[in-house]
C-alpha atoms as a PDB file:
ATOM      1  CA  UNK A   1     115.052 132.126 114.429  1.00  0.00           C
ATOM      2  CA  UNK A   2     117.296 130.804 111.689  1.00  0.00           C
ATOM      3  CA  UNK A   3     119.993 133.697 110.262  1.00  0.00           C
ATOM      4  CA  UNK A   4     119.294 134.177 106.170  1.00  0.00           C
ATOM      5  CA  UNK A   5     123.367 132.238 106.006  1.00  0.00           C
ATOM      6  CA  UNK A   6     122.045 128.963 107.243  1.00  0.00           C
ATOM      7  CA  UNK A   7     119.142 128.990 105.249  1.00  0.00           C
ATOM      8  CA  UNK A   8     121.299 129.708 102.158  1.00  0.00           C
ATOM      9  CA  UNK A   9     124.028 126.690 103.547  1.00  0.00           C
ATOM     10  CA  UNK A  10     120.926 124.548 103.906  1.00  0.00           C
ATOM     11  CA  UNK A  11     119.845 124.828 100.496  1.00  0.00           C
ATOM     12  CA  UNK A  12     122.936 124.659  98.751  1.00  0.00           C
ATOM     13  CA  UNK A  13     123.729 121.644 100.653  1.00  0.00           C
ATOM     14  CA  UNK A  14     120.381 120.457  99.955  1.00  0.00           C
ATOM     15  CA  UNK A  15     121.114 121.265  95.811  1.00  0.00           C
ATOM     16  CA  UNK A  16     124.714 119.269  96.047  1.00  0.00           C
ATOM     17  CA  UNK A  17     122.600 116.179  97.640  1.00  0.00           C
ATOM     18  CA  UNK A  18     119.771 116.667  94.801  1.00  0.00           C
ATOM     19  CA  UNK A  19     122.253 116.781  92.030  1.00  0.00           C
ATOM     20  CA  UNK A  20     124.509 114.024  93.343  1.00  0.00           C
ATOM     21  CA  UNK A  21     121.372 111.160  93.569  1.00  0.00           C
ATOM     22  CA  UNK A  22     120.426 112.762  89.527  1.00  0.00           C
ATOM     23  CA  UNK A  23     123.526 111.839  88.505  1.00  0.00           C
ATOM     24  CA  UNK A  24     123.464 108.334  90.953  1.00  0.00           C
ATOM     25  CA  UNK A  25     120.571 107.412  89.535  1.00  0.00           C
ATOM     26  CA  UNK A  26     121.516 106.629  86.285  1.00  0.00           C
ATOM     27  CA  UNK A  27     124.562 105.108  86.785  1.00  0.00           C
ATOM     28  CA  UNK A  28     122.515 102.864  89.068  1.00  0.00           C
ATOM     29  CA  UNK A  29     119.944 101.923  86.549  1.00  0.00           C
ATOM     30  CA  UNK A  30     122.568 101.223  83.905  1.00  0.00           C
ATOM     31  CA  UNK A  31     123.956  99.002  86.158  1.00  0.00           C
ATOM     32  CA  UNK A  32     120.843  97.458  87.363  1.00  0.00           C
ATOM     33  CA  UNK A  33     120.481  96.621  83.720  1.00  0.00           C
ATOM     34  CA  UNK A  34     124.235  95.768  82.791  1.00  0.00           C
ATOM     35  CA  UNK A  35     123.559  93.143  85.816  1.00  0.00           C
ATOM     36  CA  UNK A  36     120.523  91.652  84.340  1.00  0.00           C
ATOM     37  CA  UNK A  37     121.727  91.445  80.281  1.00  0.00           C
ATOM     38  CA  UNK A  38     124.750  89.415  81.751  1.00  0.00           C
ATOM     39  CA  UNK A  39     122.406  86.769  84.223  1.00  0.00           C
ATOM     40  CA  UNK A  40     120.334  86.761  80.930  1.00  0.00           C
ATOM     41  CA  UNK A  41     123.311  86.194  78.289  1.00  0.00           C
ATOM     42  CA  UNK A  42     124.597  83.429  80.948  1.00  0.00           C
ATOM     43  CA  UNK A  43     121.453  81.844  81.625  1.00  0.00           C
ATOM     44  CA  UNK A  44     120.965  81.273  77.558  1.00  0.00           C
ATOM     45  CA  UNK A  45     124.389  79.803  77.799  1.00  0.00           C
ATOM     46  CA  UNK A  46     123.534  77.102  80.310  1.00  0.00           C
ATOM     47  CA  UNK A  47     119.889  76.391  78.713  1.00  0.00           C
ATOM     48  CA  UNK A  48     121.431  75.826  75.528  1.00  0.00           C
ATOM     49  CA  UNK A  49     124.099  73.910  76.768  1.00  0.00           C
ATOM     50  CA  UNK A  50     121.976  71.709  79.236  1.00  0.00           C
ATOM     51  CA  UNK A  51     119.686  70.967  76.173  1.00  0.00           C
ATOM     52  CA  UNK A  52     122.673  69.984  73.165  1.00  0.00           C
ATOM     53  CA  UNK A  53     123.376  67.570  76.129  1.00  0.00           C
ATOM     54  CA  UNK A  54     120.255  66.441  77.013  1.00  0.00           C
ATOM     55  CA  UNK A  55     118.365  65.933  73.419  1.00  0.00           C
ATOM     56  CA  UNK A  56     121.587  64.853  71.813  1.00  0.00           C
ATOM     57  CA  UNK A  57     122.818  62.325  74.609  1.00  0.00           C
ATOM     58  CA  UNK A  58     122.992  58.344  74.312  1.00  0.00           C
ATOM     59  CA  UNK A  59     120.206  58.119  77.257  1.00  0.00           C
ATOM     60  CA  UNK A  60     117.892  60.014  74.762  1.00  0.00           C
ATOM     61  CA  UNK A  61     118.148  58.092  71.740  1.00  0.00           C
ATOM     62  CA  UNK A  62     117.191  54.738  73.281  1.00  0.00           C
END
């Protein structure tokens, strides 16, 4: 039978573990989205730049 200590260590370590992955999961989310606003802003880049070259080329006004 489990003393009334290591219940009490159990759930406090339990708490710390809770409140650790509240405050991870934020972070984690604004990160997730930091990731995928920069792939988008350099993906808009590239398509703009691949079609200035590619509808104002030589090979395209013939």
């Amino acid at each position: 039978m489990k003393s009334a200590s290591s219940i009490i260590r159990g759930s406090d370590s339990f708490s710390l573990v809770k409140s650790f992955f509240i405050f991870l999961i934020p972070f984690e989310q604004q990160f997730k989205l930091f990731i995928a606003k920069a792939f988008e802003t350099i993906f808009r880049i590239y398509v703009k730049r691949v079609d200035v070259s590619f509808f104002h080329s030589n090979e395209r006004k013939v």
